[in-house]
Protein backbone atom coordinates (compact mmCIF):
# COMPACT_ATOMS: atom_id res chain seq x y z
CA UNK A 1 -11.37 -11.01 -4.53
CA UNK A 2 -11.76 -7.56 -3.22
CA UNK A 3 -12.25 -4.30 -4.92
CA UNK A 4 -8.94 -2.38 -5.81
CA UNK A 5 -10.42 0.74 -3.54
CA UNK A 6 -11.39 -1.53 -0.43
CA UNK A 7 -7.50 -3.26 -1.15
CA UNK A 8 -6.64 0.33 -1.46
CA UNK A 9 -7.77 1.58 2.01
CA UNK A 10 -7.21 -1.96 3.56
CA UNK A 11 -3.15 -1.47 2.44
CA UNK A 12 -3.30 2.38 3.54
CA UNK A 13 -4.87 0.89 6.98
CA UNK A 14 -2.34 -1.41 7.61
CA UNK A 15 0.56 1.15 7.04
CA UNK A 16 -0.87 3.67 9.36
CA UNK A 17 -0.65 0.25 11.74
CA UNK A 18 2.53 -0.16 11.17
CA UNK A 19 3.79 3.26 11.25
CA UNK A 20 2.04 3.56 14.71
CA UNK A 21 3.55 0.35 16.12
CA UNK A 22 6.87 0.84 15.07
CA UNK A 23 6.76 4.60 16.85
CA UNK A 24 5.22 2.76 19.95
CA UNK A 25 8.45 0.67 19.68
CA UNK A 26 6.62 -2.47 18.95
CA UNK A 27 8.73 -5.70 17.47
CA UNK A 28 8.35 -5.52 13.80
CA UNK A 29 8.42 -9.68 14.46
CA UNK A 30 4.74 -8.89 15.92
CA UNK A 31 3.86 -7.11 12.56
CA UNK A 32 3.79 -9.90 10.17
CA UNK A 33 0.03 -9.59 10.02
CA UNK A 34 -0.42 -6.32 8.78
CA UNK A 35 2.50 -6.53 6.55
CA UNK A 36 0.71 -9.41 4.81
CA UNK A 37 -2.50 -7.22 4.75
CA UNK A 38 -0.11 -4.41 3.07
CA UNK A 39 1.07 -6.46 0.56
CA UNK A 40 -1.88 -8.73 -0.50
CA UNK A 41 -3.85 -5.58 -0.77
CA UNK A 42 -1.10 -3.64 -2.74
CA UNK A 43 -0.81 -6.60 -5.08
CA UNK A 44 -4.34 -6.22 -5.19
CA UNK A 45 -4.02 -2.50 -6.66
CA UNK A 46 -1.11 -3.31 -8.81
CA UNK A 47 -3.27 -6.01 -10.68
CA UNK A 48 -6.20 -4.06 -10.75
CA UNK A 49 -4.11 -0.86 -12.48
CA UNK A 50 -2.19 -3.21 -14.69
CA UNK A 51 -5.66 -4.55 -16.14
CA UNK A 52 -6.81 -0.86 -16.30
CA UNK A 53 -4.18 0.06 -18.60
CA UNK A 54 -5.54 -2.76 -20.96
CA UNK A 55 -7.21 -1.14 -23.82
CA UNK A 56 -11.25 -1.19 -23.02
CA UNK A 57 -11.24 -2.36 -19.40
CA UNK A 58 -12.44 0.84 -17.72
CA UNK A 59 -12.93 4.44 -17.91
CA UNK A 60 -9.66 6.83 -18.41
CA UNK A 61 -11.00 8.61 -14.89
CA UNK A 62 -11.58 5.20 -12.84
CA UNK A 63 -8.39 3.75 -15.02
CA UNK A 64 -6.18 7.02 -13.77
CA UNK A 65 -7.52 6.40 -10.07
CA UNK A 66 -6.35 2.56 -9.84
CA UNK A 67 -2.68 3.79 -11.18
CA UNK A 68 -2.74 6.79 -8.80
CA UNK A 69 -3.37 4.55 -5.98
CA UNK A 70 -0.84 1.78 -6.79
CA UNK A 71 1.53 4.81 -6.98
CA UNK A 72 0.62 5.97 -3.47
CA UNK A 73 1.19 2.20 -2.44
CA UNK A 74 4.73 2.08 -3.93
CA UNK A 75 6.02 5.25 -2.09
CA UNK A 76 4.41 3.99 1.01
CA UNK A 77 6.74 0.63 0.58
CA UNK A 78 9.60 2.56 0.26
CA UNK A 79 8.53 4.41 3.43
CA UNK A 80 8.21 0.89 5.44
CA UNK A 81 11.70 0.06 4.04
CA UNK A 82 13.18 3.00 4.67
CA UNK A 83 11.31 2.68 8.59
CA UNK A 84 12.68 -0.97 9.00
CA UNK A 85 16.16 0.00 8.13
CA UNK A 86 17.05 3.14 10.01
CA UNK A 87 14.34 2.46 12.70
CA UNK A 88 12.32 6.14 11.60
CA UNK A 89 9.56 7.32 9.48
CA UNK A 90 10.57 9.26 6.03
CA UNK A 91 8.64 11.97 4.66
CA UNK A 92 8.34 13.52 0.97
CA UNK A 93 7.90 16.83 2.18
């Protein structure tokens, strides 16, 4: 099993993939790979800051990291959704 920063960048690599593709006007059908690289890294996270939130599993700066990044990996979901559904990317800003 990988690390939850290497699953981390892995899932933040395969978004920028997708993103890209998707703007090039590539069939999302084409995609399936780096959606499964997404989400098997992003499950990856989620474990990862799950078991840091256990009581005497890490340190509150590493623990605080893990959750932080699983965070990042949620909104980026929602920006994949949001991309798959009305065909454009959605920004926070």
């Amino acid at each position: 099993m990988i690390d939850p920063i290497t699953a981390f960048a892995t899932a933040q690599a395969a978004v920028a993939g997708i993103k890209k593709a998707i703007q090039l006007g590539k069939d999302v059908n084409g995609l399936v790979g780096e959606f499964s690289r997404f989400f098997d890294a992003r499950d990856t996270v989620q474990k990862a800051a799950n078991d840091a939130g256990k009581a005497g599993k890490s340190d509150p700066a590493r623990a605080m990291e893990i959750v932080m990044q699983a965070n990042q990996l949620r909104e980026a979901e929602e920006q994949l959704k949001h991309m798959l559904v009305y065909g454009r990317i959605v920004t926070g800003k």
